[in-house]
Protein backbone atom coordinates (compact mmCIF):
# COMPACT_ATOMS: atom_id res chain seq x y z
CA UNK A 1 -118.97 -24.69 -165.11
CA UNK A 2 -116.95 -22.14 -163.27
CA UNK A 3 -120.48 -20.94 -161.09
CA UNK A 4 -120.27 -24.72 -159.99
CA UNK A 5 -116.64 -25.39 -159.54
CA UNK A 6 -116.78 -22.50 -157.21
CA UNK A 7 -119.78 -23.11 -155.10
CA UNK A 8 -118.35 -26.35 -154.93
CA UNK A 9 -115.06 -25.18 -153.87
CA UNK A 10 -116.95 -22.84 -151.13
CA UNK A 11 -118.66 -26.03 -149.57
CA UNK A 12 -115.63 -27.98 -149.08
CA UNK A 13 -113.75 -25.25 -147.76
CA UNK A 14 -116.25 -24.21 -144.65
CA UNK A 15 -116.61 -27.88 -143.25
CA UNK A 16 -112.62 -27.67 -142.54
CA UNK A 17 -112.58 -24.49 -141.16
CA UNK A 18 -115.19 -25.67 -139.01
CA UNK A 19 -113.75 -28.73 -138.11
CA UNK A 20 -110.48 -27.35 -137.40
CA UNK A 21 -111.63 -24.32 -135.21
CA UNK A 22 -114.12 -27.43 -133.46
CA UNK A 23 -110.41 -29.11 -132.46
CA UNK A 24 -109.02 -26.71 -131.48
CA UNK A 25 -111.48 -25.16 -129.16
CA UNK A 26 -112.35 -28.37 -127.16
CA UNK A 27 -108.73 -28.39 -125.63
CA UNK A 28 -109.06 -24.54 -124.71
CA UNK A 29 -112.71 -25.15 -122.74
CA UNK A 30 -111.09 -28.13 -121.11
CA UNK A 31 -108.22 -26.05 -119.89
CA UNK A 32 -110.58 -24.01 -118.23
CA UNK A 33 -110.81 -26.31 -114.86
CA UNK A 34 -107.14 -27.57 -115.01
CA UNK A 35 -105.49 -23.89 -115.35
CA UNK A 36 -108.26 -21.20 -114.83
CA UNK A 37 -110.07 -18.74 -116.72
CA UNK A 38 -107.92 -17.36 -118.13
CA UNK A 39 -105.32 -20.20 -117.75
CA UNK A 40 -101.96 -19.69 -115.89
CA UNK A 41 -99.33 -21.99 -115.37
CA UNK A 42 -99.01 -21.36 -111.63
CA UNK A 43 -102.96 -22.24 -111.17
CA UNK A 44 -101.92 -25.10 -113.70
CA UNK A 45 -99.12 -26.42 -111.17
CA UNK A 46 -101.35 -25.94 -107.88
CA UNK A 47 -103.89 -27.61 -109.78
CA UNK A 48 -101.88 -31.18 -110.37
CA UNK A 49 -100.01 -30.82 -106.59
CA UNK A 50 -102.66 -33.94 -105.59
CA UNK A 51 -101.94 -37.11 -105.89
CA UNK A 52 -100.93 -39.01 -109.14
CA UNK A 53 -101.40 -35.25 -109.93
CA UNK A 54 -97.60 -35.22 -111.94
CA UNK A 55 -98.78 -38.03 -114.10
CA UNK A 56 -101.44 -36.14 -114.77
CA UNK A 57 -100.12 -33.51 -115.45
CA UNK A 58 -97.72 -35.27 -118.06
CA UNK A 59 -100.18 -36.92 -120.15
CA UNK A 60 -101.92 -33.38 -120.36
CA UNK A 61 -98.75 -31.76 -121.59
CA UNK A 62 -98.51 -35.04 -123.94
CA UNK A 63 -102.11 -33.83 -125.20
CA UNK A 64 -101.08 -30.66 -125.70
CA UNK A 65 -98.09 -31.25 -127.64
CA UNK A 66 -100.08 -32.64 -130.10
CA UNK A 67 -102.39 -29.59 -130.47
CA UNK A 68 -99.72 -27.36 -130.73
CA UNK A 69 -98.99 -29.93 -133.81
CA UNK A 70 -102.60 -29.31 -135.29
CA UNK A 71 -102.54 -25.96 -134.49
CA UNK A 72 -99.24 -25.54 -136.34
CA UNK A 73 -100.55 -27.18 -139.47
CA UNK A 74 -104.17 -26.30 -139.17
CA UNK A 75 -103.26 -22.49 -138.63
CA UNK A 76 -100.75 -22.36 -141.38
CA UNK A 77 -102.48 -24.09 -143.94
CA UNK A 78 -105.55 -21.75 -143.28
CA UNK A 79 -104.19 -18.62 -141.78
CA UNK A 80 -108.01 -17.17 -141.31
CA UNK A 81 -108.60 -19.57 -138.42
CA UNK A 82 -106.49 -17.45 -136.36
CA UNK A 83 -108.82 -14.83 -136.35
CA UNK A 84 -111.93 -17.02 -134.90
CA UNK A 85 -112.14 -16.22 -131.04
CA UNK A 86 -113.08 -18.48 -128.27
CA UNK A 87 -116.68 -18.73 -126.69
CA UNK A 88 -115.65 -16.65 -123.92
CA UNK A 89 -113.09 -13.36 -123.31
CA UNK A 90 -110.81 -14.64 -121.02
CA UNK A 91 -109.94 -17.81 -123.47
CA UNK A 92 -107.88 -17.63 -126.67
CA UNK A 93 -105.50 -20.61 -128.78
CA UNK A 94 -103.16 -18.06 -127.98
CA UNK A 95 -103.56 -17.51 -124.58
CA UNK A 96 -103.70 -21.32 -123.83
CA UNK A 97 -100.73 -21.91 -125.76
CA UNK A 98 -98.34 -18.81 -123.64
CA UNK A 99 -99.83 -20.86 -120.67
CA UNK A 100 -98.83 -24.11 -121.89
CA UNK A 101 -95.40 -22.78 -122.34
CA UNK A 102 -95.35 -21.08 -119.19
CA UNK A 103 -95.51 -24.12 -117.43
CA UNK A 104 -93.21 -25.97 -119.32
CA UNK A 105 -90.48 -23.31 -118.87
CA UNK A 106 -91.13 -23.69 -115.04
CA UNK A 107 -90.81 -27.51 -115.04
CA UNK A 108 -87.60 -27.07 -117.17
CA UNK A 109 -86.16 -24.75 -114.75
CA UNK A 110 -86.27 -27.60 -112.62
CA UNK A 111 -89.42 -28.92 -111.05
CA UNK A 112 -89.06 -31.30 -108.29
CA UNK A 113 -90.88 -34.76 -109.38
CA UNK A 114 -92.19 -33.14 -112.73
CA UNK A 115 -92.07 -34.74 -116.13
CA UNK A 116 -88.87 -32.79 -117.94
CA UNK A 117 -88.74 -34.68 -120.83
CA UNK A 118 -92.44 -34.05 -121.76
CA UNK A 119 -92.37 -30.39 -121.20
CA UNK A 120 -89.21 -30.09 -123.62
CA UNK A 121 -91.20 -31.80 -126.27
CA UNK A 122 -94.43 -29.64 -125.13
CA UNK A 123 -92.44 -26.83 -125.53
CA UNK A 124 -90.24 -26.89 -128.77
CA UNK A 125 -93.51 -27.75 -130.55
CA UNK A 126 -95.58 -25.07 -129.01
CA UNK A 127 -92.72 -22.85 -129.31
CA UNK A 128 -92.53 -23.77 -133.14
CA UNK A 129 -96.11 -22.92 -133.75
CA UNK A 130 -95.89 -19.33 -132.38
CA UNK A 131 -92.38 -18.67 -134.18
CA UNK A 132 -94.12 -19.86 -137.71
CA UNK A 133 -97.58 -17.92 -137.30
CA UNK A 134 -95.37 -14.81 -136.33
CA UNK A 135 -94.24 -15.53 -139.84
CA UNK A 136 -97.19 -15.88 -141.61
CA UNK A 137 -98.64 -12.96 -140.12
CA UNK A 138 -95.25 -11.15 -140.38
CA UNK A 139 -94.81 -9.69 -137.00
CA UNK A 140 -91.64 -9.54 -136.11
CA UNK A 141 -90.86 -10.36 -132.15
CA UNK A 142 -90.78 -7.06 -130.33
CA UNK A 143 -90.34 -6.28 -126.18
CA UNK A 144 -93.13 -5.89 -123.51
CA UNK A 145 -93.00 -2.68 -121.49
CA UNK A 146 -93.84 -4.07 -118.38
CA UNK A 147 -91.80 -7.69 -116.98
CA UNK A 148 -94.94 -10.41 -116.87
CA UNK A 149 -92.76 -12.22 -113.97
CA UNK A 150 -90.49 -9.85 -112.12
CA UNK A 151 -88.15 -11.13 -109.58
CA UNK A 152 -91.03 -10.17 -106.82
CA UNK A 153 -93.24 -12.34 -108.56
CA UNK A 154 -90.96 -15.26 -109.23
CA UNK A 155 -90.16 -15.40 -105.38
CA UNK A 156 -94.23 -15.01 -104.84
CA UNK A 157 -94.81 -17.86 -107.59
CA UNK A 158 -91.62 -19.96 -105.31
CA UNK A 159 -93.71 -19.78 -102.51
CA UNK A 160 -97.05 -20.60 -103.69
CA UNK A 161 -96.06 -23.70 -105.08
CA UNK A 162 -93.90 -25.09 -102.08
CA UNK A 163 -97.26 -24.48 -100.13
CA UNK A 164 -99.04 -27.13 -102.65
CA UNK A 165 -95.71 -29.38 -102.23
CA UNK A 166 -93.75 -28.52 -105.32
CA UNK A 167 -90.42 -27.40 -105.19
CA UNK A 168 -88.76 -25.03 -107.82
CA UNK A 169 -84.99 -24.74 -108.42
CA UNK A 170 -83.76 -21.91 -106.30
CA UNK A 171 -80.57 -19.94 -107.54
CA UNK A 172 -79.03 -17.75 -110.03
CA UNK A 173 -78.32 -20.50 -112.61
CA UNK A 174 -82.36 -21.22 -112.56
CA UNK A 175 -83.47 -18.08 -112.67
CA UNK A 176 -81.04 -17.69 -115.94
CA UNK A 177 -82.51 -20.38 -117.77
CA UNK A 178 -86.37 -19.12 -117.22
CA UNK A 179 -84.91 -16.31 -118.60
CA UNK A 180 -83.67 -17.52 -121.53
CA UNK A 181 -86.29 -19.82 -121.80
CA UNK A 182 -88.91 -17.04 -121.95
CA UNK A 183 -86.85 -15.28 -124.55
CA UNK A 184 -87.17 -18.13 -126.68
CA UNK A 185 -91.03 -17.40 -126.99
CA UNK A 186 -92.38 -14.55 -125.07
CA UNK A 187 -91.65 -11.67 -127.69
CA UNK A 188 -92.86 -13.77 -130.41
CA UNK A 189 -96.14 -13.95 -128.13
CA UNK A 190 -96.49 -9.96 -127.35
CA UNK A 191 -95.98 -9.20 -130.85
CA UNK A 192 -99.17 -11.60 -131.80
CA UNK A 193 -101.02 -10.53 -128.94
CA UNK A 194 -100.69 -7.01 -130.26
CA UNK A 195 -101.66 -7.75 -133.59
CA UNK A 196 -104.75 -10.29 -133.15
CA UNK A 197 -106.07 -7.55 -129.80
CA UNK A 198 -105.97 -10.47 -127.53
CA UNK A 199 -104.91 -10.46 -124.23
CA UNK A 200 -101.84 -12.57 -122.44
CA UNK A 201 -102.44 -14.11 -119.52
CA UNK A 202 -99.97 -13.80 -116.29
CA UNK A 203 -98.02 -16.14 -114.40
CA UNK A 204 -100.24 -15.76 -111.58
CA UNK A 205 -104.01 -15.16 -111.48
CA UNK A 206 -105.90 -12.65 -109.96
CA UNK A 207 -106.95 -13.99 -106.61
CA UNK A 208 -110.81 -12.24 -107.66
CA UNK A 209 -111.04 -14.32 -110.72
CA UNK A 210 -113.22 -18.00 -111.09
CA UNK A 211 -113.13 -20.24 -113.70
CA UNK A 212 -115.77 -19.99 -115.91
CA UNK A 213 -117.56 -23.28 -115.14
CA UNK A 214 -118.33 -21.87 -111.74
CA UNK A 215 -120.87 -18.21 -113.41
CA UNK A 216 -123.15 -18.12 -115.58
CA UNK A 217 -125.17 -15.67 -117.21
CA UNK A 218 -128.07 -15.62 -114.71
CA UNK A 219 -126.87 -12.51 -112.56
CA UNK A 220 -122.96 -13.66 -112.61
CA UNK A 221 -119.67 -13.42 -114.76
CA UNK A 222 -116.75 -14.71 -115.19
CA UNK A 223 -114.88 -11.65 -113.14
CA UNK A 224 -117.77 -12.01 -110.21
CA UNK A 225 -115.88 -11.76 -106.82
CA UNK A 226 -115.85 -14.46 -105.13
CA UNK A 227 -117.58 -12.84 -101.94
CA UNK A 228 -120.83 -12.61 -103.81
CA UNK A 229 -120.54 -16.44 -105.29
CA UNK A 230 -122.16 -19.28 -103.04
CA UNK A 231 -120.57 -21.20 -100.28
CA UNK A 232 -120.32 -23.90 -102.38
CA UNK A 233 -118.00 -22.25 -104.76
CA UNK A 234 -115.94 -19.81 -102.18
CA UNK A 235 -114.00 -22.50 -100.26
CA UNK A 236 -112.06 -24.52 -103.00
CA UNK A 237 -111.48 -24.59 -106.74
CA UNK A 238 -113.60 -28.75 -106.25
């Protein structure tokens, strides 16, 4: 009775593990062409400056809010899921979800024409999730050595989005509140990213990067240059 009871146990627990890592993986692979490989939210932003792109770009943060949800239940209820990695190396849940609140610290800030009641809600849910599994894993939020978005950068990241049309709140009171903002989540985030080996992606991406959609494993990779990929791919991200 006991041999059965715990073969039977075994075969109900795998099918939700599966299902729950299948969840949470199909919004990671579909971040891939809105954000990059790996995501950032400044790619993210430049990415939505089209038309309609804002609503877009709301509804997506409204998608995500509920798969920080799912990953907040999914990942505390079974803590081993955590350890399952994506398909590819530049993609991670926890990667996705820094870039997710990347961007919604940025359209807090203040965003011209952005949706700032959806990235508050994107954000204290996403934020929850990393706080709890910080928890559960019992890392305790600890400092980065090196700034991910120094002043330099911030100015940089200013001016690459007023050249897709988005404006970001100049001034000392904005630049406060990203701060704090990022305080709110950012240590929690090094301290997992330390503990699960994963890498954090930056505010920016590397200019030598493409998505993943655009290799494959005939002769390319996801770090190919983009002076060796075809003419096709070199001009625009579409």
């Amino acid at each position: 009775g006991i041999g059965f009871g715990f073969l039977a146990l075994v075969i109900s627990y795998l099918p939700v593990l599966s299902q729950s890592f299948s969840r949470r993986e199909v919004n990671i692979s579909l971040l891939d062409a809105r954000a990059g490989s790996p995501p950032t939210a400044a790619e993210m932003l430049h990415r939505h400056s089209h038309d309609r792109g804002l609503e877009a770009l709301r509804e997506l943060l409204s998608e995500w809010e509920i798969w920080s949800a799912e990953l907040l239940e999914s990942h505390l209820s079974y803590p081993v899921l955590a350890y399952f990695r994506s398909q590819h190396d530049n993609q991670s849940w926890l990667g996705a979800l820094t870039a997710i609140l990347d961007t919604c610290a940025l359209i807090m800030t203040g965003l011209e024409g952005a949706c700032e009641r959806q990235a508050e809600l994107t954000f204290a849910i996403a934020r929850h999730a990393v706080v709890d599994l910080a928890i559960i894993f019992r890392q305790p939020p600890c400092e980065p050595e090196n700034d991910r978005l120094p002043l330099t950068q911030l100015g940089y990241l200013r001016a690459t989005l007023a050249e897709s049309g988005l404006r970001l709140r100049e001034g000392s009171g904005a630049e406060q509140k990203l701060i704090e903002l990022r305080q709110m989540y950012e240590p929690y985030v090094y301290s997992l990213s330390n503990y699960f080996g994963v890498a954090i992606p930056p505010w920016i991406p590397e200019t030598s990067l493409t998505d993943n959609w655009q290799t494959s494993a005939w002769g390319t990779s996801s770090g190919l240059q983009k002076a060796d990929l075809p003419k096709a791919v070199k001009a625009k991200h579409f």
